[in-house]
PDB file of N, CA and C in Angstrom:
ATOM      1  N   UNK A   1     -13.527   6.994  -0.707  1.00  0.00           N
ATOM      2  CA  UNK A   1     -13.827   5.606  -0.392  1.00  0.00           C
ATOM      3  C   UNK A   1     -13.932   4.763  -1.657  1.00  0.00           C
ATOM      4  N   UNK A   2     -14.300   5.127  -2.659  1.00  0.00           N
ATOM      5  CA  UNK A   2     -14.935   4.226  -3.771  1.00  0.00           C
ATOM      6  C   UNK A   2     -13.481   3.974  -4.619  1.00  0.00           C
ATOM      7  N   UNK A   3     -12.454   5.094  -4.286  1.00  0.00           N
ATOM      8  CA  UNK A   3     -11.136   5.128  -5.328  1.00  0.00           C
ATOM      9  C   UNK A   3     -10.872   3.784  -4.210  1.00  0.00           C
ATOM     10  N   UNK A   4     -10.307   3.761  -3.085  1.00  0.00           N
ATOM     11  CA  UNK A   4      -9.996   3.079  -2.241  1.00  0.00           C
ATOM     12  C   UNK A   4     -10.514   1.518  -2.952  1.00  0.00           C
ATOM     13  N   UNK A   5     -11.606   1.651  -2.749  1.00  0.00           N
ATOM     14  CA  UNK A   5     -12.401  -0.005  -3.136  1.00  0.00           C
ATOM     15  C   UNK A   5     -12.060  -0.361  -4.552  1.00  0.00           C
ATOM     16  N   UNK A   6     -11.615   0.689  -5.687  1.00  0.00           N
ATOM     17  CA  UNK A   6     -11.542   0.581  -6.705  1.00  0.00           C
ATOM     18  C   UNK A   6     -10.022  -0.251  -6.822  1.00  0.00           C
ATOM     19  N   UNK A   7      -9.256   0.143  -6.305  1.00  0.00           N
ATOM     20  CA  UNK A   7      -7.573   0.070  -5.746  1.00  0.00           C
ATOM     21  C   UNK A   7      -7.699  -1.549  -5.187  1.00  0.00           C
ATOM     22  N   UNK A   8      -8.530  -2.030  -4.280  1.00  0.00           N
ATOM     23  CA  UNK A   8      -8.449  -3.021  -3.164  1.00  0.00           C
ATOM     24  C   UNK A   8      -8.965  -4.648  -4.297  1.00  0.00           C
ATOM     25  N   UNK A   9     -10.282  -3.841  -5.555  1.00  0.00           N
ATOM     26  CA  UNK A   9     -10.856  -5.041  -5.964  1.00  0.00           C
ATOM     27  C   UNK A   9      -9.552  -5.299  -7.003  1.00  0.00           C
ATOM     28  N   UNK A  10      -9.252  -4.540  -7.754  1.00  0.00           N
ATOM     29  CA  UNK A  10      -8.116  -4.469  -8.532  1.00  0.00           C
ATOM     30  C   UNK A  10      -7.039  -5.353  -8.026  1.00  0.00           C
ATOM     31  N   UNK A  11      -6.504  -4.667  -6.830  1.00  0.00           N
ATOM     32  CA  UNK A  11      -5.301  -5.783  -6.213  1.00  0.00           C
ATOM     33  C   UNK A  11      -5.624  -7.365  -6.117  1.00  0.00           C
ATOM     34  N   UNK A  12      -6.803  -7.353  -5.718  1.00  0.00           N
ATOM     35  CA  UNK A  12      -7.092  -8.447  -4.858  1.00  0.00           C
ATOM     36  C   UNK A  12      -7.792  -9.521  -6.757  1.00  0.00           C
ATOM     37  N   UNK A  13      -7.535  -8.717  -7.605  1.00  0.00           N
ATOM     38  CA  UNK A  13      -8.198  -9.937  -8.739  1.00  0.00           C
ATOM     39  C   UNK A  13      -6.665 -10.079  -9.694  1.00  0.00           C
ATOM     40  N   UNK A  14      -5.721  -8.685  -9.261  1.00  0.00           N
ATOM     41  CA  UNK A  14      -4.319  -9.554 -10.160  1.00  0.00           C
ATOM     42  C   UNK A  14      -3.805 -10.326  -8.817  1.00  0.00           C
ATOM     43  N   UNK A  15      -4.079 -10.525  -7.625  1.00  0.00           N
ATOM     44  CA  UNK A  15      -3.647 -11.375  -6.518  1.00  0.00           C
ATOM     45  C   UNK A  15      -3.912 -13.137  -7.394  1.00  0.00           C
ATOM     46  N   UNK A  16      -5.305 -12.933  -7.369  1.00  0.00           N
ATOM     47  CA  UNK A  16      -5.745 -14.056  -7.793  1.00  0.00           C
ATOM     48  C   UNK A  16      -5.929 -14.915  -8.941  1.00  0.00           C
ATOM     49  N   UNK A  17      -5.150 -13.657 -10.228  1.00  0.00           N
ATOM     50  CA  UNK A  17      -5.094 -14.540 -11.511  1.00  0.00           C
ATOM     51  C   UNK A  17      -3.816 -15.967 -11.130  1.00  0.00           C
ATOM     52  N   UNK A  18      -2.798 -15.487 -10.816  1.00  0.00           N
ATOM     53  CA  UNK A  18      -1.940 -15.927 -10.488  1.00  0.00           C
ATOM     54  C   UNK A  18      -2.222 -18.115  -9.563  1.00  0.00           C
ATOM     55  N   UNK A  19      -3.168 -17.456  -8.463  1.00  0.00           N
ATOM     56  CA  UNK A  19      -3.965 -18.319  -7.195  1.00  0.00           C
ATOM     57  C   UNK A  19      -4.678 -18.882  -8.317  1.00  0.00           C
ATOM     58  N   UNK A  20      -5.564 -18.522  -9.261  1.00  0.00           N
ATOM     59  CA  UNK A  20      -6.386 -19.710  -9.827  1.00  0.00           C
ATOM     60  C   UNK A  20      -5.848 -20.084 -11.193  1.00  0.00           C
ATOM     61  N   UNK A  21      -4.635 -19.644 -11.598  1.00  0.00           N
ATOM     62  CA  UNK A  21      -3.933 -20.720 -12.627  1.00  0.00           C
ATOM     63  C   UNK A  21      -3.023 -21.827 -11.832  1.00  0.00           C
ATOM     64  N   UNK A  22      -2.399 -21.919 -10.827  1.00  0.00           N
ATOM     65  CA  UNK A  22      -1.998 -23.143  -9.830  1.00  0.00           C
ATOM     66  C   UNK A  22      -3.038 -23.799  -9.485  1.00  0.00           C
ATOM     67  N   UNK A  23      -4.303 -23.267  -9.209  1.00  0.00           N
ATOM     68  CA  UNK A  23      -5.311 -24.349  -8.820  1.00  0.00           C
ATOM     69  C   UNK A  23      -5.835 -24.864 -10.020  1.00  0.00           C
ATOM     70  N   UNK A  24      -6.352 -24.168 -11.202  1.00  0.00           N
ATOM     71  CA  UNK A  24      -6.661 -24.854 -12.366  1.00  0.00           C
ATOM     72  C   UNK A  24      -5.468 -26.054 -12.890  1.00  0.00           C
ATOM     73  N   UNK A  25      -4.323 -25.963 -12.700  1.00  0.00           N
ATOM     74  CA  UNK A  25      -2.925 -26.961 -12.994  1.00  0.00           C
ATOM     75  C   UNK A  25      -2.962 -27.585 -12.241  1.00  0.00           C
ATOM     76  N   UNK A  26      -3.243 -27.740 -10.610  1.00  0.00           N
ATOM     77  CA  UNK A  26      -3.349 -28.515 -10.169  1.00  0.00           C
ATOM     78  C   UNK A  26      -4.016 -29.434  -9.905  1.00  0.00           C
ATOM     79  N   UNK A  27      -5.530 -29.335 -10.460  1.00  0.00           N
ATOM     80  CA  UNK A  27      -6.751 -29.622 -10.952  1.00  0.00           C
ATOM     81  C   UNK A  27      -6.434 -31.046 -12.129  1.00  0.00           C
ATOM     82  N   UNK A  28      -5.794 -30.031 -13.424  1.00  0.00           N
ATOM     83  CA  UNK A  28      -5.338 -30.967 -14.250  1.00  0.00           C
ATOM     84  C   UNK A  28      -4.592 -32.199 -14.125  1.00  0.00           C
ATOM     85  N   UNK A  29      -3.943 -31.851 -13.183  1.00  0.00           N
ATOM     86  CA  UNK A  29      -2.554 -33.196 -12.664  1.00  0.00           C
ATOM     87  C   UNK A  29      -3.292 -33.966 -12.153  1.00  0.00           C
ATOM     88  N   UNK A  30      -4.135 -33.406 -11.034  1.00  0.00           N
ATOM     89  CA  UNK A  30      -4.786 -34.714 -10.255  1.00  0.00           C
ATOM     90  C   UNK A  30      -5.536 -35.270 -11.624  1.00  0.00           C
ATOM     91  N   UNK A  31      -6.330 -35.119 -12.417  1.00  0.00           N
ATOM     92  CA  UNK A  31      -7.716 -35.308 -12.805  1.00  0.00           C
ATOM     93  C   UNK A  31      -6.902 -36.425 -14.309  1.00  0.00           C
ATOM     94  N   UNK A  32      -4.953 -35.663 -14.322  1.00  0.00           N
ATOM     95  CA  UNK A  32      -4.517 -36.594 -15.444  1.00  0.00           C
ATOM     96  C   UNK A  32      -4.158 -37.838 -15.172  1.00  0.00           C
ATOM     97  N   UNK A  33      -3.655 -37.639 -13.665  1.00  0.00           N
ATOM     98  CA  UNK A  33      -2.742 -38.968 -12.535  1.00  0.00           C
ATOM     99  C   UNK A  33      -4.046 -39.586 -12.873  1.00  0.00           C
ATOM    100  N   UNK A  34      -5.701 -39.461 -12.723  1.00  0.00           N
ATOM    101  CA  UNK A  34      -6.356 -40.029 -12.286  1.00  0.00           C
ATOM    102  C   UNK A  34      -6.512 -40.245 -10.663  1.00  0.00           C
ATOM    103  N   UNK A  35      -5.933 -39.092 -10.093  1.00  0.00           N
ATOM    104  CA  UNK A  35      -6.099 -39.221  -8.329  1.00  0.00           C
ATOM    105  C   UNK A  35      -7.653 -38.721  -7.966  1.00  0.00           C
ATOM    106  N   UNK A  36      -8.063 -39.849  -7.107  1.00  0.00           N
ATOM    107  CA  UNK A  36      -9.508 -39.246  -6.048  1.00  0.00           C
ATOM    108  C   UNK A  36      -8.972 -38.772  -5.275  1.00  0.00           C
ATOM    109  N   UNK A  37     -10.354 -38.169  -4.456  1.00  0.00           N
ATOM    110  CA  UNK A  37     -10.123 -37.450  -3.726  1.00  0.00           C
ATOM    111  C   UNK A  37      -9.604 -37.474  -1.974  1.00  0.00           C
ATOM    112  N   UNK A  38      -9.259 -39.102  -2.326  1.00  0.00           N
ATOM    113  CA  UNK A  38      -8.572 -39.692  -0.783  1.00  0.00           C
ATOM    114  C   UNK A  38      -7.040 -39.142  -1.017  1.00  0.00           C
ATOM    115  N   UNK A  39      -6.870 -39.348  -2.190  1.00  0.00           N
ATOM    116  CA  UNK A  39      -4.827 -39.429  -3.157  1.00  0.00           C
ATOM    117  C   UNK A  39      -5.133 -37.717  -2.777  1.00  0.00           C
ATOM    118  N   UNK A  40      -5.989 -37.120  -3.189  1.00  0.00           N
ATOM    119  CA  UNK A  40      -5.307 -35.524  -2.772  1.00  0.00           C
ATOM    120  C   UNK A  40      -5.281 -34.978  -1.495  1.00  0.00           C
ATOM    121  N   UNK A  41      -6.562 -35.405  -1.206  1.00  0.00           N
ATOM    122  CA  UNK A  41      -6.279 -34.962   0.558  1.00  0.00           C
ATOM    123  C   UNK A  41      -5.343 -35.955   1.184  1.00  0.00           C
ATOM    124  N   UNK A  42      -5.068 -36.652   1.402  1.00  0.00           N
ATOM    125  CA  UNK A  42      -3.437 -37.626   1.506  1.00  0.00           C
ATOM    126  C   UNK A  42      -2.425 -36.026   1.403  1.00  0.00           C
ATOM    127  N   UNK A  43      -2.408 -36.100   0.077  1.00  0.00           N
ATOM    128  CA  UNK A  43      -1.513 -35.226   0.013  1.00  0.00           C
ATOM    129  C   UNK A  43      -1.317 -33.603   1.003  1.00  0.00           C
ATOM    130  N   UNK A  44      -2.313 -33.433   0.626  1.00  0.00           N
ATOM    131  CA  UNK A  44      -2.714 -31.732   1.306  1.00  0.00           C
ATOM    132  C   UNK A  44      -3.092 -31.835   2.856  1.00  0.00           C
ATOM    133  N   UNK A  45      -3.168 -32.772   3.212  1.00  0.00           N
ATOM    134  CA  UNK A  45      -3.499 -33.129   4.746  1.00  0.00           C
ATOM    135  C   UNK A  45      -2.109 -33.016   5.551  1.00  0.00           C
ATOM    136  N   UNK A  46      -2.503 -32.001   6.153  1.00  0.00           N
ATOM    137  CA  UNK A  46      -1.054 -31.301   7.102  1.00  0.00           C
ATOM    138  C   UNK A  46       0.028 -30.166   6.861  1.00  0.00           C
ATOM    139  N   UNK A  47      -0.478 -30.195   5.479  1.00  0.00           N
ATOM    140  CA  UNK A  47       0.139 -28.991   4.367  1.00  0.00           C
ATOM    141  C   UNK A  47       0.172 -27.919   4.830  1.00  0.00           C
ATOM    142  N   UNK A  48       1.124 -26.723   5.259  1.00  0.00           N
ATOM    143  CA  UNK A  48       1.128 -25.959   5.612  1.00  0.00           C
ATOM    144  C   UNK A  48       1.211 -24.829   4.700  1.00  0.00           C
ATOM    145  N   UNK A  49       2.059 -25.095   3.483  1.00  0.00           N
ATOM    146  CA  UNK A  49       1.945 -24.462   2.174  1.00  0.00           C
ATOM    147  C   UNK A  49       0.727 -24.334   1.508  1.00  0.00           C
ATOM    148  N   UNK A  50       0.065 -26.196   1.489  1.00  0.00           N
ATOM    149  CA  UNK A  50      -1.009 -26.006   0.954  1.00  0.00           C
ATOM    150  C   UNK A  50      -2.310 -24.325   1.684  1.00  0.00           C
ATOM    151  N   UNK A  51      -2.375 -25.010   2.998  1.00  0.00           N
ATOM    152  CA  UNK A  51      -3.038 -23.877   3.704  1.00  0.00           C
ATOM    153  C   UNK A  51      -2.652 -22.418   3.949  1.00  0.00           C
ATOM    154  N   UNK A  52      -2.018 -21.981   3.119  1.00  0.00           N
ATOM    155  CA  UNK A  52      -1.706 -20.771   2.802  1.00  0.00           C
ATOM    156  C   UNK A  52      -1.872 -20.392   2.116  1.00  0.00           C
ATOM    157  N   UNK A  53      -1.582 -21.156   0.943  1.00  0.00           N
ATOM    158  CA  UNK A  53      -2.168 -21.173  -0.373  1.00  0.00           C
ATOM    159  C   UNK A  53      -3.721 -20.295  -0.369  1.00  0.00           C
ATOM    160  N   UNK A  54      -4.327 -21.721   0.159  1.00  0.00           N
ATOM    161  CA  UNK A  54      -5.568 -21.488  -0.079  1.00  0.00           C
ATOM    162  C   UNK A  54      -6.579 -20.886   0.809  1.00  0.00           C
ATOM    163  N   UNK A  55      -5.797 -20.240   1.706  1.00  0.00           N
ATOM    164  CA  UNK A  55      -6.003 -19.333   2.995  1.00  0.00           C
ATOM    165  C   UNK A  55      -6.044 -17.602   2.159  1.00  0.00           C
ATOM    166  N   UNK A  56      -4.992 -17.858   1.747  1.00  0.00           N
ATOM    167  CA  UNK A  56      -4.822 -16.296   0.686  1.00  0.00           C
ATOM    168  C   UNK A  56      -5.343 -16.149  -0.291  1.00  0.00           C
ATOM    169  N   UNK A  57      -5.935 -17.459  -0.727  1.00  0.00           N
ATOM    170  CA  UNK A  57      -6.921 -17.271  -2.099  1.00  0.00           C
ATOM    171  C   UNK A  57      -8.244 -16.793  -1.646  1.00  0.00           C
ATOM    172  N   UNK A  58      -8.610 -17.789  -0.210  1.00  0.00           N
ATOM    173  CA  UNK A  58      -9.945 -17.208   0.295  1.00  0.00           C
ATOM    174  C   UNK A  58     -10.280 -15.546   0.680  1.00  0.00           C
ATOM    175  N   UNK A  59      -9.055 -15.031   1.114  1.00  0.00           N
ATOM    176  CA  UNK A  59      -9.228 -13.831   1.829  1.00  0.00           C
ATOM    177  C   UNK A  59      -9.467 -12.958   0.436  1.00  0.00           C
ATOM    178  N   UNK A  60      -8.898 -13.205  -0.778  1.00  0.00           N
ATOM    179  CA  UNK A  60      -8.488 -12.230  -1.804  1.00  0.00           C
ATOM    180  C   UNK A  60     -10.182 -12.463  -2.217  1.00  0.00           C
ATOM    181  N   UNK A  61     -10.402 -13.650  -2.529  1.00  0.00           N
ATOM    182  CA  UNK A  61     -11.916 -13.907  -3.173  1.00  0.00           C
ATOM    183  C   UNK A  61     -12.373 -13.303  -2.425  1.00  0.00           C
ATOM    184  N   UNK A  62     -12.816 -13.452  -1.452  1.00  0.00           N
ATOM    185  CA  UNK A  62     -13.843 -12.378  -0.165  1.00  0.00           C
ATOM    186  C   UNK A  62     -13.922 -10.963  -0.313  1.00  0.00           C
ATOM    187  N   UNK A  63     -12.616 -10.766  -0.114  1.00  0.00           N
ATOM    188  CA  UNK A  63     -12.387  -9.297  -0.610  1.00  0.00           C
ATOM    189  C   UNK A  63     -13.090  -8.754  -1.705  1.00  0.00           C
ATOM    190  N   UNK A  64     -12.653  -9.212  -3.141  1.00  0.00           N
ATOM    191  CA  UNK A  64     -13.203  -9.317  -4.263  1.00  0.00           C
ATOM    192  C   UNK A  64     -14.396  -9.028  -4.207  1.00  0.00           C
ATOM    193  N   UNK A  65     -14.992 -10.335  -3.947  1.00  0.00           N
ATOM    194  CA  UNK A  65     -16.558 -10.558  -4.094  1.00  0.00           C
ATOM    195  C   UNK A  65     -17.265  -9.373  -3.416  1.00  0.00           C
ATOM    196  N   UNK A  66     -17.037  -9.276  -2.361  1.00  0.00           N
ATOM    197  CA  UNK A  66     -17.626  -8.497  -1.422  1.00  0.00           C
ATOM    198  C   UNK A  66     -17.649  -7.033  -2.081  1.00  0.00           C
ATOM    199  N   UNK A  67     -16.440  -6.567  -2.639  1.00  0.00           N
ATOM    200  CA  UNK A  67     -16.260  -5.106  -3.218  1.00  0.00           C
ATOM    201  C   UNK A  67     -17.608  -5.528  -4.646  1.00  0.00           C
ATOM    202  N   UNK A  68     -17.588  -6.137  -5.332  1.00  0.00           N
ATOM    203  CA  UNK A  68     -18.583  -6.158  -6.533  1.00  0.00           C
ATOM    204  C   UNK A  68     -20.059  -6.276  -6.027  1.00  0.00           C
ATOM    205  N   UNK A  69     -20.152  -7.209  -4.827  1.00  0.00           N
ATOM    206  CA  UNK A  69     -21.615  -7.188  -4.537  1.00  0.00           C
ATOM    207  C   UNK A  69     -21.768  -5.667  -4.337  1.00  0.00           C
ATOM    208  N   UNK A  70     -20.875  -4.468  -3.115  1.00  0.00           N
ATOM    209  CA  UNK A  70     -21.175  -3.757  -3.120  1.00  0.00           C
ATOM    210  C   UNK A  70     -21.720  -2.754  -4.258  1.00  0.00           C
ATOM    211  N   UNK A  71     -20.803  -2.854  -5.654  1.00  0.00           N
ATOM    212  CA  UNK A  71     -20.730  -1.764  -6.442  1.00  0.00           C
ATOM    213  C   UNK A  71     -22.103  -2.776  -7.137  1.00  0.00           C
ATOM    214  N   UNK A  72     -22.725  -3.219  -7.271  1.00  0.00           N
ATOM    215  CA  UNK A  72     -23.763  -4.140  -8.081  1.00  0.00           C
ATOM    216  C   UNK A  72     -24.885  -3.337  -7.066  1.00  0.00           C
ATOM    217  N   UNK A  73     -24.697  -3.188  -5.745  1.00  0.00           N
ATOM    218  CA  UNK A  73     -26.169  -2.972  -5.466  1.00  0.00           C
ATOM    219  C   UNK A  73     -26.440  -1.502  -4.899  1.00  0.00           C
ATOM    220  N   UNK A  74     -25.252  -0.499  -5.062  1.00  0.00           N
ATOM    221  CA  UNK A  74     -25.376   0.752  -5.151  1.00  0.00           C
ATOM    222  C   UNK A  74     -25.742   0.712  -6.434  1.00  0.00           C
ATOM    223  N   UNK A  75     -25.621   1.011  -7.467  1.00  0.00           N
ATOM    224  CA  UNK A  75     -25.689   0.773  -8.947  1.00  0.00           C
ATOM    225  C   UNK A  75     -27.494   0.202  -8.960  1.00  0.00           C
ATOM    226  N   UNK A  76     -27.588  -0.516  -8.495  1.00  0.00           N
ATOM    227  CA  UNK A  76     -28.811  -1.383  -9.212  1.00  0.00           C
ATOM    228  C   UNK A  76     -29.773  -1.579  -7.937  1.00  0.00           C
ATOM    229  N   UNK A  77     -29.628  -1.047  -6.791  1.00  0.00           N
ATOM    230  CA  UNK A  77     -31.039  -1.375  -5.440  1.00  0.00           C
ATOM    231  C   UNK A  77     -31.435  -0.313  -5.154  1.00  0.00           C
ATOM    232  N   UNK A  78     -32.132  -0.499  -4.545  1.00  0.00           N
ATOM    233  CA  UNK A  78     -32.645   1.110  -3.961  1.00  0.00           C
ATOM    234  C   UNK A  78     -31.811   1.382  -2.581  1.00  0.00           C
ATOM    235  N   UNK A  79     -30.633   0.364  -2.237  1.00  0.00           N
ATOM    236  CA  UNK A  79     -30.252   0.381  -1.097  1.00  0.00           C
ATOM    237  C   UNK A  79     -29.042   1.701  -0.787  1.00  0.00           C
ATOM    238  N   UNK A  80     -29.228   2.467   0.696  1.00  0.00           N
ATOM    239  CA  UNK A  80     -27.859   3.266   0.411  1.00  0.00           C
ATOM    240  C   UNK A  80     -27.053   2.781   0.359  1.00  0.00           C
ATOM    241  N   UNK A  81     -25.821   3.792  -0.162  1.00  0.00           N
ATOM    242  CA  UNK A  81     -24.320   3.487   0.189  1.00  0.00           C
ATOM    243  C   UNK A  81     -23.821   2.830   1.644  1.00  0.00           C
ATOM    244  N   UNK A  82     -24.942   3.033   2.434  1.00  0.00           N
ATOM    245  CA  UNK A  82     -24.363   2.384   3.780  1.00  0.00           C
ATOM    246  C   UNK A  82     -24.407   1.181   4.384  1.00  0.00           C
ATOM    247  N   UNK A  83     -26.014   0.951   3.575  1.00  0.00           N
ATOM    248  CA  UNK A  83     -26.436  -0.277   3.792  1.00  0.00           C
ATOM    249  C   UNK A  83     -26.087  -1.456   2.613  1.00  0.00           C
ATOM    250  N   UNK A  84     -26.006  -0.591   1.281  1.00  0.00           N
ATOM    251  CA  UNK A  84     -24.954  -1.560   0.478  1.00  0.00           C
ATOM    252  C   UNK A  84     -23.672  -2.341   1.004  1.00  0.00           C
ATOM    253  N   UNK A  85     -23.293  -1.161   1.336  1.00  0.00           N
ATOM    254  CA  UNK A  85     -21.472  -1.720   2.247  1.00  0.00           C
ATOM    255  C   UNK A  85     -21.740  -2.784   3.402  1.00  0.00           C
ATOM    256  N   UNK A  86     -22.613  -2.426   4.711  1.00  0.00           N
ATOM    257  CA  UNK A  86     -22.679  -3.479   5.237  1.00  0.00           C
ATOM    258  C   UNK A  86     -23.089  -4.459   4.677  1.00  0.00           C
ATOM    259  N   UNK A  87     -24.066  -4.976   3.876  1.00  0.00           N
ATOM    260  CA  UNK A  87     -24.847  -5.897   3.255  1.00  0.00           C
ATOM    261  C   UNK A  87     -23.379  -6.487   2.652  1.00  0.00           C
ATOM    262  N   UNK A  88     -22.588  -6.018   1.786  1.00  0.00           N
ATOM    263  CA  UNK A  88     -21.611  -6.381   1.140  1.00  0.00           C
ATOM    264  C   UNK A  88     -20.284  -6.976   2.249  1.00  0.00           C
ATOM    265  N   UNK A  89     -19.958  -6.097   3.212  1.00  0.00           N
ATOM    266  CA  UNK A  89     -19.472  -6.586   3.990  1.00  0.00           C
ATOM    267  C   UNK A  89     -19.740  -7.908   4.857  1.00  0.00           C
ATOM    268  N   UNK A  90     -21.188  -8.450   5.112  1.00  0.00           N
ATOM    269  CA  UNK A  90     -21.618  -9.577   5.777  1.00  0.00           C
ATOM    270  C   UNK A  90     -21.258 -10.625   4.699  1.00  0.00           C
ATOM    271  N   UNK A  91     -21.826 -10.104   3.551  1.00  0.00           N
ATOM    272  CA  UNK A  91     -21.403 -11.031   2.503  1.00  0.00           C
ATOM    273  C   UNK A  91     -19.979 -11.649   2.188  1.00  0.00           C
ATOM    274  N   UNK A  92     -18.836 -10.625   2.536  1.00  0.00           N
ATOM    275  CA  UNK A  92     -17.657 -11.231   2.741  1.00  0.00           C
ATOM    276  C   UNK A  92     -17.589 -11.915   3.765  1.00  0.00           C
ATOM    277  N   UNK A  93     -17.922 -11.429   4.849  1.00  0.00           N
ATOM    278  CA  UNK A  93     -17.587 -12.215   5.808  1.00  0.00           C
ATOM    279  C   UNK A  93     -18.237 -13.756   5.807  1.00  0.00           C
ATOM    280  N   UNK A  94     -18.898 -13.649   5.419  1.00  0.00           N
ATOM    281  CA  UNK A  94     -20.021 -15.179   5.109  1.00  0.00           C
ATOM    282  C   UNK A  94     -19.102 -16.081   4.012  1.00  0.00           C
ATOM    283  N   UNK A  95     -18.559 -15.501   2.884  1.00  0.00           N
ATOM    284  CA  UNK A  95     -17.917 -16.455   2.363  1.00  0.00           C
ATOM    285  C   UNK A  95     -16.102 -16.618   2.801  1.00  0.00           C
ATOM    286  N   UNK A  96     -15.859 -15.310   3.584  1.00  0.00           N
ATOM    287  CA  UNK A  96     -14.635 -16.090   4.271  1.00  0.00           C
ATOM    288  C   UNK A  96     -14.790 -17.143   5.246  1.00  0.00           C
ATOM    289  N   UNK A  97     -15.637 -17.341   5.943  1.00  0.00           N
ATOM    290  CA  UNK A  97     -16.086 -18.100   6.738  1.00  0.00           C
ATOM    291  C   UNK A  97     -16.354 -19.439   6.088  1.00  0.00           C
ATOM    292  N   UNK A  98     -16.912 -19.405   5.266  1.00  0.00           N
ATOM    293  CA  UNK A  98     -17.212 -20.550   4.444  1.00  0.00           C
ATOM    294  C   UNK A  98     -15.574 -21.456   3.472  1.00  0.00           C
ATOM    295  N   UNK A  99     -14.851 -20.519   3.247  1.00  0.00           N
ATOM    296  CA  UNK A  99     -13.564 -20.791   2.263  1.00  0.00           C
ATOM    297  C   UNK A  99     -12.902 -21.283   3.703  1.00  0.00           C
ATOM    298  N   UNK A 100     -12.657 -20.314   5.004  1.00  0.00           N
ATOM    299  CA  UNK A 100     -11.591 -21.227   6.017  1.00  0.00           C
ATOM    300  C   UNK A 100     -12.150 -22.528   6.352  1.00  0.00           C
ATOM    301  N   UNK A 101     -13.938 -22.362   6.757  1.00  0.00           N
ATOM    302  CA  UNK A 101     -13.845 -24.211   6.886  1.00  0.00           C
ATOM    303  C   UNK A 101     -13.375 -24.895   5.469  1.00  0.00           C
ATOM    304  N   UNK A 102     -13.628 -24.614   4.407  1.00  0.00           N
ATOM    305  CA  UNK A 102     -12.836 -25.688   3.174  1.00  0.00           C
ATOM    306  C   UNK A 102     -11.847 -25.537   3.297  1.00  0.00           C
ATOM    307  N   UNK A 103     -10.513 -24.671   4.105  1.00  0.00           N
ATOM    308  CA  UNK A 103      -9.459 -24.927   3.990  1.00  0.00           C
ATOM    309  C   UNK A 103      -8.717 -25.711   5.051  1.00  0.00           C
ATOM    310  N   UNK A 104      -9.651 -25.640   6.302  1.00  0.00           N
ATOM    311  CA  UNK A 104      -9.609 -26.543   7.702  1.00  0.00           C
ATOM    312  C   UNK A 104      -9.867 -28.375   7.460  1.00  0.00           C
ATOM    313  N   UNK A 105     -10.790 -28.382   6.245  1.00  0.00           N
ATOM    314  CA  UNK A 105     -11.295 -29.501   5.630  1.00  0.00           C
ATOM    315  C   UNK A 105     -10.611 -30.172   4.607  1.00  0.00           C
ATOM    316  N   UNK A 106     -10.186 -29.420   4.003  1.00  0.00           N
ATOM    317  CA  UNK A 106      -9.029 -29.677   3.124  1.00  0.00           C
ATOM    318  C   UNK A 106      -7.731 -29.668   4.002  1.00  0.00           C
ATOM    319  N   UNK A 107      -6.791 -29.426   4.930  1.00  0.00           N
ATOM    320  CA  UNK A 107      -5.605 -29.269   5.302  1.00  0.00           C
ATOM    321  C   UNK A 107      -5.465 -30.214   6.721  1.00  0.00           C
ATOM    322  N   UNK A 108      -7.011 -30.253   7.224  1.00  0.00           N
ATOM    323  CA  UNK A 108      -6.639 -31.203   8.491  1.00  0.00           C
ATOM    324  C   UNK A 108      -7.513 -32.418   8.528  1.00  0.00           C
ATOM    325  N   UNK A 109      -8.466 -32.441   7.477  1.00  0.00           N
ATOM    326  CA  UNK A 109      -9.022 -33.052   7.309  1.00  0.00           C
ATOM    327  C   UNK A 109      -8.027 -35.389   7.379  1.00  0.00           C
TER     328      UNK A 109
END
């Protein structure tokens, strides 16, 4: 199991070097245009690219996160391996949940 998770956080953070140098550039453009945040959601409103984008960034972060909370609190709680994982697992699920409404908010907004 732990090679497995070792394999999954790995994938899921060269997934995302990639996902947060387009968002850091895209960051820059707006912030050089001088666009608010009406000029970007304008833009990204209906985006189907956009929401994929940032649909696959959420799932990879979740993933991510969720695998480190786990290995942080086997490592460092008194909690088991079992209850680490679920604990870690709610925790993903809590911030995928949280990233699709910003991407529902961002795309249909």
């Amino acid at each position: 199991m732990t090679m497995r998770l070792y394999v999954w956080q790995r994938a899921t953070a060269a997934l995302m070097v990639p996902l947060v140098l387009v968002h850091i550039a895209v960051i820059f453009y707006a912030t050089r245009r001088g666009m608010s945040a009406e000029d970007i959601l304008s833009r990204t409103r209906g985006s189907l690219v956009w929401a994929s984008y940032y649909a696959l960034f959420v799932a990879a972060a979740s993933i991510h996160a969720a695998i480190g909370v786990r290995n942080v609190l086997t490592e460092w709680s008194p909690l088991s391996d079992r209850r680490a994982g679920l604990f870690a697992l709610l925790f993903g699920l809590f911030l995928a949940t949280l990233g699709v409404r910003a991407v529902f908010a961002v795309v249909l907004s």
